[in-house]
N, C-alpha and C. Protein backbone atom coordinates (compact mmCIF):
# COMPACT_ATOMS: atom_id res chain seq x y z
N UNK A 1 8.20 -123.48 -50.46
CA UNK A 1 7.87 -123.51 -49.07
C UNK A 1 9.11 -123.27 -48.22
N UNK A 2 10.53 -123.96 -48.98
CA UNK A 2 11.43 -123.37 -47.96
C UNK A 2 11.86 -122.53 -48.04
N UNK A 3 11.69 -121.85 -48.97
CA UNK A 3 12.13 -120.00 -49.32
C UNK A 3 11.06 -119.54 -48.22
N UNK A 4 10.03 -119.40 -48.11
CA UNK A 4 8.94 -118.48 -47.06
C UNK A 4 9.54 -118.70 -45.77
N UNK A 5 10.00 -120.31 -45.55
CA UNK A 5 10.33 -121.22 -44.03
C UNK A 5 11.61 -120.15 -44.15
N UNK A 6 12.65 -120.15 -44.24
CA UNK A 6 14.16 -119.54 -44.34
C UNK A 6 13.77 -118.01 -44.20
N UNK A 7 12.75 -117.40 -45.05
CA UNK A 7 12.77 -115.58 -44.58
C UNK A 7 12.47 -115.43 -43.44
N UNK A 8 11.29 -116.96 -42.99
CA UNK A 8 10.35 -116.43 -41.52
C UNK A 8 11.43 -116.25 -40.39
N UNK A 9 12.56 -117.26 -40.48
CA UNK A 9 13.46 -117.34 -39.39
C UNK A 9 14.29 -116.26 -39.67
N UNK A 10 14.83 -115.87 -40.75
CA UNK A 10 15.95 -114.80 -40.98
C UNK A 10 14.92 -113.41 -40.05
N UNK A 11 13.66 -112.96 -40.52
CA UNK A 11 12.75 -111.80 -39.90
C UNK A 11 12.77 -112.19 -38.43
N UNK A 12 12.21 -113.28 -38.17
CA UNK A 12 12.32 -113.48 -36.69
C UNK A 12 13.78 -113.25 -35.87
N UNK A 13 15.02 -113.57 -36.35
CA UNK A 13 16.10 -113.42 -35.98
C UNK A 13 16.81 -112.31 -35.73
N UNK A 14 16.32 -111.46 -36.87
CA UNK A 14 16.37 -110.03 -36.70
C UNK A 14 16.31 -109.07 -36.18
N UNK A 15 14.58 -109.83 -35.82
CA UNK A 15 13.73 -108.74 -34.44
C UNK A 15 14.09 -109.43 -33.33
N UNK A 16 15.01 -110.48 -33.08
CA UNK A 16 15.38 -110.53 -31.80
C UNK A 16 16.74 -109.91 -31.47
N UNK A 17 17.77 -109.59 -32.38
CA UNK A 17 18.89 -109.51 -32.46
C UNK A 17 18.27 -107.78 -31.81
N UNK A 18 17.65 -107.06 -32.97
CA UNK A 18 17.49 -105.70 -32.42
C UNK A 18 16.98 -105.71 -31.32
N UNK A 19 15.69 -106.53 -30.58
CA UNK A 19 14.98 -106.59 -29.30
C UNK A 19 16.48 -106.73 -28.00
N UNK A 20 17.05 -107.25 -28.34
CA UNK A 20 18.37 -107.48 -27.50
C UNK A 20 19.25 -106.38 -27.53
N UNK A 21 19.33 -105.65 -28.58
CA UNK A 21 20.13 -104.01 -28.33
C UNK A 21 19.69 -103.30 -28.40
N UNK A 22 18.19 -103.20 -28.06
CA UNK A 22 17.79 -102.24 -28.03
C UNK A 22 17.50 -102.18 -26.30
N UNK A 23 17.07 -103.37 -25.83
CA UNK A 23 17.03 -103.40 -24.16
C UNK A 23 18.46 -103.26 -23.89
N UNK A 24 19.90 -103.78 -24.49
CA UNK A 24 21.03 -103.50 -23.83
C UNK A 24 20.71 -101.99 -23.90
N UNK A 25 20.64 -101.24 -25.13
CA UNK A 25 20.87 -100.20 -24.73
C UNK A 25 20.11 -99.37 -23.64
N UNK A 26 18.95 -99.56 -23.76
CA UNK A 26 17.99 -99.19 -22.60
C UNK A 26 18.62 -99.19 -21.29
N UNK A 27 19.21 -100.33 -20.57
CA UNK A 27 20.56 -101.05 -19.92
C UNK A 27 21.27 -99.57 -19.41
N UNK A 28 22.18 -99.26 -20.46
CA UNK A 28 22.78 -98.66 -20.86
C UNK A 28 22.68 -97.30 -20.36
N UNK A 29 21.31 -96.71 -21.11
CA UNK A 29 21.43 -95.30 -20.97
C UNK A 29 20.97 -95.14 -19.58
N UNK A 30 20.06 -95.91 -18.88
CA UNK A 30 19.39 -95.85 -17.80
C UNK A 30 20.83 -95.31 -16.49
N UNK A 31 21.88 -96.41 -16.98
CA UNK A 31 22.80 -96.77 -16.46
C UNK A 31 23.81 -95.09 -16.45
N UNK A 32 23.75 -94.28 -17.47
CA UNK A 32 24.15 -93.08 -17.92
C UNK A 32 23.58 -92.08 -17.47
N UNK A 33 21.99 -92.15 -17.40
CA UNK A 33 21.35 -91.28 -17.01
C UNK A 33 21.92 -91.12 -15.23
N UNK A 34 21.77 -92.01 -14.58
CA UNK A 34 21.98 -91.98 -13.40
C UNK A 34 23.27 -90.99 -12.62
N UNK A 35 24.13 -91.45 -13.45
CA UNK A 35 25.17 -90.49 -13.73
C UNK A 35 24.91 -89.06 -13.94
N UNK A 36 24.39 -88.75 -14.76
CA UNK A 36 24.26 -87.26 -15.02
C UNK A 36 23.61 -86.24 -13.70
N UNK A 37 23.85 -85.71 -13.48
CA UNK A 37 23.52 -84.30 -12.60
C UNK A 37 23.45 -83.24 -13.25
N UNK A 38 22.35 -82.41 -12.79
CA UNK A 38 21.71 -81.03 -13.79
C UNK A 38 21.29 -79.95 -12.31
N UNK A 39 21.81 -78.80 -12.78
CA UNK A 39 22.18 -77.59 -11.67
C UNK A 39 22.04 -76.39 -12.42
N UNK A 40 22.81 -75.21 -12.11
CA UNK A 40 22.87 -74.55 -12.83
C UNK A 40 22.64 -73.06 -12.27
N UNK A 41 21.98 -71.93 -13.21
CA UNK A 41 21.71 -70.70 -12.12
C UNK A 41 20.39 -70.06 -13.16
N UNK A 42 19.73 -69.10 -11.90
CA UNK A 42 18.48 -68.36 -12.34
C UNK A 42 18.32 -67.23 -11.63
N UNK A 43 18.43 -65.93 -11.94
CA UNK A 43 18.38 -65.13 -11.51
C UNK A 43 17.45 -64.03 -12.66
N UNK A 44 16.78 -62.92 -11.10
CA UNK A 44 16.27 -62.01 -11.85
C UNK A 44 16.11 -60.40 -11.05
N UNK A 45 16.16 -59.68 -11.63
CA UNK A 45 16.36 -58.17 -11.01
C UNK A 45 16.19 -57.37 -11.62
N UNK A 46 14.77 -56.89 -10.23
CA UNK A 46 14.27 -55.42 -11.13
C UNK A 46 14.50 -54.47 -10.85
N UNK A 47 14.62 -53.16 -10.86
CA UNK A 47 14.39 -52.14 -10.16
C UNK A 47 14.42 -51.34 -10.94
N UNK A 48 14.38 -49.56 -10.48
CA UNK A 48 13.90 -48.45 -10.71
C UNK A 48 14.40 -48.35 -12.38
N UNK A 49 14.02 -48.56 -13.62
CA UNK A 49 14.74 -48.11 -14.79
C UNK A 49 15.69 -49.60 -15.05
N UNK A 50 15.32 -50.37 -14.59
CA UNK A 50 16.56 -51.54 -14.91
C UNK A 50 15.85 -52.95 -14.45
N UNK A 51 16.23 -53.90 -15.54
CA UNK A 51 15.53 -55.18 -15.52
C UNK A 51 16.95 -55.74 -15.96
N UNK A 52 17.25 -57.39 -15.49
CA UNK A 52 17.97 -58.26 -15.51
C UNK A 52 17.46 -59.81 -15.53
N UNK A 53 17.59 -60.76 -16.21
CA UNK A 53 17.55 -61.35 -16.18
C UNK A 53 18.63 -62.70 -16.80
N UNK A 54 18.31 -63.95 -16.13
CA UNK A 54 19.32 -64.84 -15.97
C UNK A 54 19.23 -66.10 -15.99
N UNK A 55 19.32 -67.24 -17.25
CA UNK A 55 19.41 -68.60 -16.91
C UNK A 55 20.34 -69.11 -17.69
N UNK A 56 20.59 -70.02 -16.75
CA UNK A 56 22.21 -70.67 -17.48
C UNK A 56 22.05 -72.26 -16.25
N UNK A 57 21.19 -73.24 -17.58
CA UNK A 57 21.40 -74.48 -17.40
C UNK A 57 22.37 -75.14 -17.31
N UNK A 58 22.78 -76.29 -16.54
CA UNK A 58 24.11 -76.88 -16.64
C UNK A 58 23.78 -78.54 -16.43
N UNK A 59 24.17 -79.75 -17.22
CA UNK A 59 24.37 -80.93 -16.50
C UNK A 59 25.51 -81.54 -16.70
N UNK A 60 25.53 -82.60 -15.52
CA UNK A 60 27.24 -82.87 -15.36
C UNK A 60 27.33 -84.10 -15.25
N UNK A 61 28.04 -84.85 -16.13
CA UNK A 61 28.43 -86.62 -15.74
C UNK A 61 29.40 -86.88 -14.87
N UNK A 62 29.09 -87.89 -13.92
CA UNK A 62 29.73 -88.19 -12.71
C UNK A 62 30.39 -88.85 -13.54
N UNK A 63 32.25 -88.99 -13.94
CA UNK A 63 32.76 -90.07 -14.64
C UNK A 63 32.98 -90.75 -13.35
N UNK A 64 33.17 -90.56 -12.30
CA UNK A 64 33.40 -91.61 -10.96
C UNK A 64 33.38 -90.26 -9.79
N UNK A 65 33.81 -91.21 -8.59
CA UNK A 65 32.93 -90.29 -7.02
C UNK A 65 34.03 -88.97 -6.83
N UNK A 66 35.35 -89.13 -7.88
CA UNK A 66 35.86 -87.54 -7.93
C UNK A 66 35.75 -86.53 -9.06
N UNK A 67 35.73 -87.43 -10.15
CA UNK A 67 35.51 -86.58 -11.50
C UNK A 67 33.80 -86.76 -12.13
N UNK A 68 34.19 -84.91 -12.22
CA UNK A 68 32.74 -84.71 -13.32
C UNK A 68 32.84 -83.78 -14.37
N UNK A 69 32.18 -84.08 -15.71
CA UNK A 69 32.36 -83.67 -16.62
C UNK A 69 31.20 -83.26 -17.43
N UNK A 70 30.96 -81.84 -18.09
CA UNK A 70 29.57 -81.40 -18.39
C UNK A 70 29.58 -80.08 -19.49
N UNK A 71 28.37 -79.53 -19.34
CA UNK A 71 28.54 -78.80 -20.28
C UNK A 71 26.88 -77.55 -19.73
N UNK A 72 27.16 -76.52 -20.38
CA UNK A 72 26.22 -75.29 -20.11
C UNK A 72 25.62 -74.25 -21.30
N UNK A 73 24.69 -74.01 -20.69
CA UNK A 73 24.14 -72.58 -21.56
C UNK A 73 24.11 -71.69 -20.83
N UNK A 74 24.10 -70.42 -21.57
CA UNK A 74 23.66 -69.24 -20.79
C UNK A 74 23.13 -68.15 -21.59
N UNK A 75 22.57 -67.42 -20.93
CA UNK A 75 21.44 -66.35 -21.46
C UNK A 75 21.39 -65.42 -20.88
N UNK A 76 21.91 -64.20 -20.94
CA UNK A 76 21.07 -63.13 -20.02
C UNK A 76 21.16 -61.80 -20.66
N UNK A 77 19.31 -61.41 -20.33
CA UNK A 77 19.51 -59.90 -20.82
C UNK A 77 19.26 -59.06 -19.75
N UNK A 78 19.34 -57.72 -20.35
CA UNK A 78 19.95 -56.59 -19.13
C UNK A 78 18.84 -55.38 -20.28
N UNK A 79 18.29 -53.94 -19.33
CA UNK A 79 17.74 -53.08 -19.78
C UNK A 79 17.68 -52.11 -18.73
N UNK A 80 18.29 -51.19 -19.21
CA UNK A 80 18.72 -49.58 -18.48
C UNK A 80 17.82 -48.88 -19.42
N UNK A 81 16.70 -48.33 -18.80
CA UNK A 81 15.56 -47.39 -19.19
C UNK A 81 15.62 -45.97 -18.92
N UNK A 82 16.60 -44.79 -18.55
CA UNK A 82 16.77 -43.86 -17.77
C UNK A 82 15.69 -43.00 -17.53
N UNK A 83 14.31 -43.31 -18.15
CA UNK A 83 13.05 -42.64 -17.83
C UNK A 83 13.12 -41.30 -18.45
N UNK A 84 13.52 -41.30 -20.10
CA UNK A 84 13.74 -39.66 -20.61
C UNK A 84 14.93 -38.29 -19.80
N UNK A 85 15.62 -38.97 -19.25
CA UNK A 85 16.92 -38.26 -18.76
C UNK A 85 18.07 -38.29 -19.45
N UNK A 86 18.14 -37.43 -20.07
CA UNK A 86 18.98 -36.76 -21.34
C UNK A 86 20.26 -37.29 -20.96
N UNK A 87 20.77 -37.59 -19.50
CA UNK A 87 22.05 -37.20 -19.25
C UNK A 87 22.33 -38.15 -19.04
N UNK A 88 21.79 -39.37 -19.13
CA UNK A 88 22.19 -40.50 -19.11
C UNK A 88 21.56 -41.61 -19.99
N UNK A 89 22.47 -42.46 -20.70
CA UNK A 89 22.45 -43.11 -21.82
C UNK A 89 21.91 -44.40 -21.41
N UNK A 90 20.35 -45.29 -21.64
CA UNK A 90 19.98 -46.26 -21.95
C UNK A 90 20.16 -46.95 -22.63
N UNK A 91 20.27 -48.77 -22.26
CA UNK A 91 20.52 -49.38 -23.12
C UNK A 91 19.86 -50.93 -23.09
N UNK A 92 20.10 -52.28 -24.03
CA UNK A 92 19.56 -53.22 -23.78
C UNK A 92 20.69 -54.29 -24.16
N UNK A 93 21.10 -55.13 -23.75
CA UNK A 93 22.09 -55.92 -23.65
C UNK A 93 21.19 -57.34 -23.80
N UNK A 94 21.96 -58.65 -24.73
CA UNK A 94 21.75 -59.75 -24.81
C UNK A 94 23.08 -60.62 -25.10
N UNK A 95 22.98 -61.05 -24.05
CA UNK A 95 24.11 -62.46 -24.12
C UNK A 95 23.90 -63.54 -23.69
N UNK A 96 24.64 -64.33 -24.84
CA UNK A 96 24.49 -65.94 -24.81
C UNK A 96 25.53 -66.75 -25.31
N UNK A 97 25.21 -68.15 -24.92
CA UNK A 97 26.43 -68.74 -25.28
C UNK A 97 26.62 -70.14 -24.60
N UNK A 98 27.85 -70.55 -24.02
CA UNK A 98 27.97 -71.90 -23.82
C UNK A 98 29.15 -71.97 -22.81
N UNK A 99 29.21 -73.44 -22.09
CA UNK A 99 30.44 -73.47 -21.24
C UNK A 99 30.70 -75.00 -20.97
N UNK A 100 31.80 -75.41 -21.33
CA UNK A 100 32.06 -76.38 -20.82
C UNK A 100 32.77 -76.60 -19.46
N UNK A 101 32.54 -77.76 -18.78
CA UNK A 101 32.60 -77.32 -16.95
C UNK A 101 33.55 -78.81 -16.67
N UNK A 102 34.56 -78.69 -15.64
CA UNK A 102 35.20 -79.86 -15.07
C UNK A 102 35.20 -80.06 -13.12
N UNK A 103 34.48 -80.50 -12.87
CA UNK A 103 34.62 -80.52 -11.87
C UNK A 103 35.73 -81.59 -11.02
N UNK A 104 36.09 -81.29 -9.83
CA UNK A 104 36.92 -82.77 -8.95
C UNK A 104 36.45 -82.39 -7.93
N UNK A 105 36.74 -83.29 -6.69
CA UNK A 105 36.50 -83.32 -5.39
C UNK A 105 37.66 -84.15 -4.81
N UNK A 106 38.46 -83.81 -4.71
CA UNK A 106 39.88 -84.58 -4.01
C UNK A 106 40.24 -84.86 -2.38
N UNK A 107 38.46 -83.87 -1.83
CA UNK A 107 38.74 -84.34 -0.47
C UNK A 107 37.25 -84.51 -0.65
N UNK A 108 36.66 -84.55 1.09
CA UNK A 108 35.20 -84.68 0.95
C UNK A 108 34.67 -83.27 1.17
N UNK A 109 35.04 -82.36 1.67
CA UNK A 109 34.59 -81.00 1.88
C UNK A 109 35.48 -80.47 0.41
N UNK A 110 35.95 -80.63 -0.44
CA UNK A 110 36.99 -79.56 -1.59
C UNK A 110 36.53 -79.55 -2.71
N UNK A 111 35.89 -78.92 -3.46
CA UNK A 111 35.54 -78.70 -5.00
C UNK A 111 36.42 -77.99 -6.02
N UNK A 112 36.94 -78.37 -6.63
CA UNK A 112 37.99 -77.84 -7.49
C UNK A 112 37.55 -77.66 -8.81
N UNK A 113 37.00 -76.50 -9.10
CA UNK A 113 36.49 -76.85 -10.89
C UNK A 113 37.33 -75.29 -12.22
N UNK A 114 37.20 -76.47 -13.19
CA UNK A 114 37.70 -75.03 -14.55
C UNK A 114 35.99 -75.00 -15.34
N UNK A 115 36.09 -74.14 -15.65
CA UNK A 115 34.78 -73.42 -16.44
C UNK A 115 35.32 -73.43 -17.51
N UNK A 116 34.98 -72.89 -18.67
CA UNK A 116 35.15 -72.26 -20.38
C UNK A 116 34.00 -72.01 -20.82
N UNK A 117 33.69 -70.84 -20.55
CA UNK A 117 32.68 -70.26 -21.38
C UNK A 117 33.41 -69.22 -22.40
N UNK A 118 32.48 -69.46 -23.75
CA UNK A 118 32.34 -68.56 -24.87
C UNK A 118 30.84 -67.77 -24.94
N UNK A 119 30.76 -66.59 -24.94
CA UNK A 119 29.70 -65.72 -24.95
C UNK A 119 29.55 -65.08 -26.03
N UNK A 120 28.53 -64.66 -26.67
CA UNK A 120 28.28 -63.73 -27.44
C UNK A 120 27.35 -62.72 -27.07
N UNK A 121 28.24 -61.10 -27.02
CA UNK A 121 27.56 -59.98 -26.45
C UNK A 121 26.88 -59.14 -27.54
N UNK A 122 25.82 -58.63 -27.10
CA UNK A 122 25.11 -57.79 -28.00
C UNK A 122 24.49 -56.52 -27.31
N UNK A 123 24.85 -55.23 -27.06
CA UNK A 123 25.10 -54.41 -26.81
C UNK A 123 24.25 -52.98 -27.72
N UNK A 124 23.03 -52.91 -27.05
CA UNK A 124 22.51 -51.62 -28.03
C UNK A 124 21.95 -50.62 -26.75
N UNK A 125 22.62 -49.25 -27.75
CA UNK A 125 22.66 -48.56 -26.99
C UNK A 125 21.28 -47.10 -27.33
N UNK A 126 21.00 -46.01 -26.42
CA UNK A 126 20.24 -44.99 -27.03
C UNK A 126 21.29 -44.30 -28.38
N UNK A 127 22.26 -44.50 -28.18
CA UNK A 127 22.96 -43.52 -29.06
C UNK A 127 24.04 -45.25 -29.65
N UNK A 128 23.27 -45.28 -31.39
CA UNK A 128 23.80 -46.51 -32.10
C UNK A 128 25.55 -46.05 -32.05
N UNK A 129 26.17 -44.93 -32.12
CA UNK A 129 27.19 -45.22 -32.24
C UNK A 129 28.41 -46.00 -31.14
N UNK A 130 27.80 -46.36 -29.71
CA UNK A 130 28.08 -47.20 -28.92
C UNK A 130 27.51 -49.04 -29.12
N UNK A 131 27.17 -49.04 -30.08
CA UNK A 131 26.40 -50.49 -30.37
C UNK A 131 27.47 -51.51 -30.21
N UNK A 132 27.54 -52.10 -29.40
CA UNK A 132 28.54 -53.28 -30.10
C UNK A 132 28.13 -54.52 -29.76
N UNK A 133 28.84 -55.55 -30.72
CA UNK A 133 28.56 -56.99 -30.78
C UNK A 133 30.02 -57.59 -31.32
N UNK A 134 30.18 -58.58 -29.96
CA UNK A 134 31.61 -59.99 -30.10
C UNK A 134 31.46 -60.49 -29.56
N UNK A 135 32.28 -61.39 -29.68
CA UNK A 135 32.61 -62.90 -28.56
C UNK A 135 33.08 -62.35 -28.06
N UNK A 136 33.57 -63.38 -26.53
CA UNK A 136 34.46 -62.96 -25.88
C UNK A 136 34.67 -64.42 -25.20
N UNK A 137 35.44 -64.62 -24.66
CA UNK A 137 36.35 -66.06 -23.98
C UNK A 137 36.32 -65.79 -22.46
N UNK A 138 36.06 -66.94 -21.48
CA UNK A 138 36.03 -66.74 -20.33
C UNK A 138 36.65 -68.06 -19.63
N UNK A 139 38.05 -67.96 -18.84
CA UNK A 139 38.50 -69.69 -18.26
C UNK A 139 38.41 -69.27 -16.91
N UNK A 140 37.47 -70.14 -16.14
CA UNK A 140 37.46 -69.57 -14.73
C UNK A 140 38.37 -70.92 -14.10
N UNK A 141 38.91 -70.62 -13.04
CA UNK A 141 39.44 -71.84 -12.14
C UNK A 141 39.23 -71.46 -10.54
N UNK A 142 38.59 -72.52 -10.35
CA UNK A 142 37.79 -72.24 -9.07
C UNK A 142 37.67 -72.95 -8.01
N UNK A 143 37.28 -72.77 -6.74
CA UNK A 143 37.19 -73.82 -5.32
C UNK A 143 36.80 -73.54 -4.71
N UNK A 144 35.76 -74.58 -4.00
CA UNK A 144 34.71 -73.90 -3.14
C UNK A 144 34.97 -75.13 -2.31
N UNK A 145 34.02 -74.79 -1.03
CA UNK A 145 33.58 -75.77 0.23
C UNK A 145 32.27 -76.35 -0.69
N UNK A 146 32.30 -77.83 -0.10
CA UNK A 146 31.26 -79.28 -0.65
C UNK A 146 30.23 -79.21 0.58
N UNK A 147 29.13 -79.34 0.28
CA UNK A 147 27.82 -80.19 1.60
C UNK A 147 27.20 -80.49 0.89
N UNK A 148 27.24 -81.91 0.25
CA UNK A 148 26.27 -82.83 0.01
C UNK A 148 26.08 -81.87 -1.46
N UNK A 149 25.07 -81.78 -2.09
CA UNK A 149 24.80 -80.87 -3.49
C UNK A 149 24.96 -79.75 -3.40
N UNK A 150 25.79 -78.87 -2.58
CA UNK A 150 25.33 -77.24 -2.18
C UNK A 150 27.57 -77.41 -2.64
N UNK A 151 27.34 -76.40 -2.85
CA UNK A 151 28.95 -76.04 -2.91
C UNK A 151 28.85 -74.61 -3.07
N UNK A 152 29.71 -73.95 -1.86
CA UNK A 152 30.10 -72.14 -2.11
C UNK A 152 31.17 -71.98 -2.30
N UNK A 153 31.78 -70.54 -3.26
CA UNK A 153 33.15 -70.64 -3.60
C UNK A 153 33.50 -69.64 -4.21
N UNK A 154 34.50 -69.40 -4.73
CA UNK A 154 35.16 -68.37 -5.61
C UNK A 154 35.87 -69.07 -6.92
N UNK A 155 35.84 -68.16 -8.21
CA UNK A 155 36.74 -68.53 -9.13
C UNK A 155 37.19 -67.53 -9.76
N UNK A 156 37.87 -67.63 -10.44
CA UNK A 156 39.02 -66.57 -11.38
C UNK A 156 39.04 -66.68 -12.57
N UNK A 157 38.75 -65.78 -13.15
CA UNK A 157 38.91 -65.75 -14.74
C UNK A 157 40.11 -65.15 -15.05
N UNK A 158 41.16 -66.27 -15.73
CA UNK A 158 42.59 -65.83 -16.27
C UNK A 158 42.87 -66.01 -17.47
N UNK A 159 41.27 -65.43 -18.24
CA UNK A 159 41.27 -64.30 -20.14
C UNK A 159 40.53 -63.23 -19.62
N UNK A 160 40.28 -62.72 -18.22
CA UNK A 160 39.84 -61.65 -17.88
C UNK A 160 40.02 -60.54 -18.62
N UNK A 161 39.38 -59.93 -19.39
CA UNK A 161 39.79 -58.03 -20.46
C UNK A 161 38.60 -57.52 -19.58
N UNK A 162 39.21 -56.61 -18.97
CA UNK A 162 37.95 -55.16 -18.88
C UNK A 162 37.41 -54.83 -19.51
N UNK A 163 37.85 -54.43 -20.57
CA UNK A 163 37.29 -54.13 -21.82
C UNK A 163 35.81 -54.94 -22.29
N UNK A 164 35.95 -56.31 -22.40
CA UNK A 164 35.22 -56.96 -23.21
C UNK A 164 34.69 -57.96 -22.21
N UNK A 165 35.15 -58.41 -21.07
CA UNK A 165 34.41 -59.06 -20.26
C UNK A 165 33.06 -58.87 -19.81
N UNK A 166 31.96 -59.35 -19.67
CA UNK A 166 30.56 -59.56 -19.27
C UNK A 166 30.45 -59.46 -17.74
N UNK A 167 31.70 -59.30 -16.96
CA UNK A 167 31.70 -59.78 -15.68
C UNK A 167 32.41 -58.20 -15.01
N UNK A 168 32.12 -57.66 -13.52
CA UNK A 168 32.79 -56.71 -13.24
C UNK A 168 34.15 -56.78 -12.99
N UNK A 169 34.59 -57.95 -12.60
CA UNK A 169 36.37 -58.19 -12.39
C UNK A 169 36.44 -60.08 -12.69
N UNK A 170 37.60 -60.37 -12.62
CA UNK A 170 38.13 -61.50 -12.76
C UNK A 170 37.64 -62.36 -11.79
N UNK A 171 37.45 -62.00 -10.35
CA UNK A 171 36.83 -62.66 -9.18
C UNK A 171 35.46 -62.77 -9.23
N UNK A 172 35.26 -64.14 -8.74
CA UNK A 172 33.97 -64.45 -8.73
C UNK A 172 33.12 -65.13 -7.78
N UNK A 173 32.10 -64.60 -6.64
CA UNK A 173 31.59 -66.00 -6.10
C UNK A 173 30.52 -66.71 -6.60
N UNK A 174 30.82 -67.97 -5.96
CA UNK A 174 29.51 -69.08 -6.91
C UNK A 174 28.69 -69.62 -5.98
N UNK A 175 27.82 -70.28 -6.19
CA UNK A 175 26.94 -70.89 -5.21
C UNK A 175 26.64 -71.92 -6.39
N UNK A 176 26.91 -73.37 -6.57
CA UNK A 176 26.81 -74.30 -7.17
C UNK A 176 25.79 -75.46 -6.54
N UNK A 177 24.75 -75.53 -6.70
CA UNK A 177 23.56 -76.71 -6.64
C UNK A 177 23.24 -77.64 -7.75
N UNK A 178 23.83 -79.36 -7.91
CA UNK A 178 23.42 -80.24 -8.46
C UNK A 178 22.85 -81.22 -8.08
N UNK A 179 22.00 -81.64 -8.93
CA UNK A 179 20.63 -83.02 -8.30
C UNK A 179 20.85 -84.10 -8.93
């Protein structure tokens, strides 16, 4: 009888010990979640022989009311159709990839952020011997004007290659919205 008496309390003790970290953690993440902010970009564009499209999720932990710290995806494909015109070369493009993001705010109007995105381009063309597929590296450093969740701005990519960049130049403007 006291072997059954001794398991009942050890089981009961158990499920309270976990019932207690499992609400701390609850506590916890609730407490984390609150923190986090999710933004990001969506774009799309059609026109004559050419489709674009664009999403690149982002969320960001408030570590406190100047620093934030986060992370991204991105996606976008591209399609140049030239409508059977010999003289110009169609193609279909897919890239994707990731970015880790730092934001500050050191005044109340100043946003100061570094980007790092890694991409992977994929590049097919009407004529395979233009095909190509790589990574490529992207560090933007950037600053925009703050209102409340809206931030506009510019940044710079300084691993900018012509060559291999996804982007038309090193300069960039942003329009940054987090909730």
């Amino acid at each position: 009888m006291k072997t059954y008496y001794f398991k009942n309390i050890i089981i009961l003790s158990l499920f309270g010990l976990f019932s207690c970290i499992s609400f701390s953690q609850n506590q916890n993440e609730s407490e984390f979640w609150k923190k986090v902010r999710f933004g990001g970009n969506v774009g799309a564009n059609f026109g004559n022989s050419y489709t674009s499209i664009l999403i690149a999720p982002q969320a960001i932990y408030q570590v406190n009311q100047f620093v934030g710290l986060g992370a991204g995806l991105n996606y976008s494909y591209s399609e140049f159709d030239p409508n059977n015109n010999s003289s110009v070369q169609g193609y279909k493009s897919n890239i994707a990839g990731g970015s880790l993001i730092a934001i500050a705010q050191p005044l109340d109007f100043l946003q100061v952020s570094g980007d790092f995105e890694y991409l992977h381009v994929n590049r097919n063309f009407d004529n395979p011997a233009f095909n190509d597929t790589y990574w490529v590296p992207a560090l933007f450093l950037g600053a925009g004007y703050q209102q409340g969740n809206f931030v506009i701005g510019a940044r710079y990519d300084v691993l900018y290659n012509d060559r291999k960049s996804v982007y038309q130049n090193g300069i960039q403007p942003f329009v940054r919205v987090l909730f």
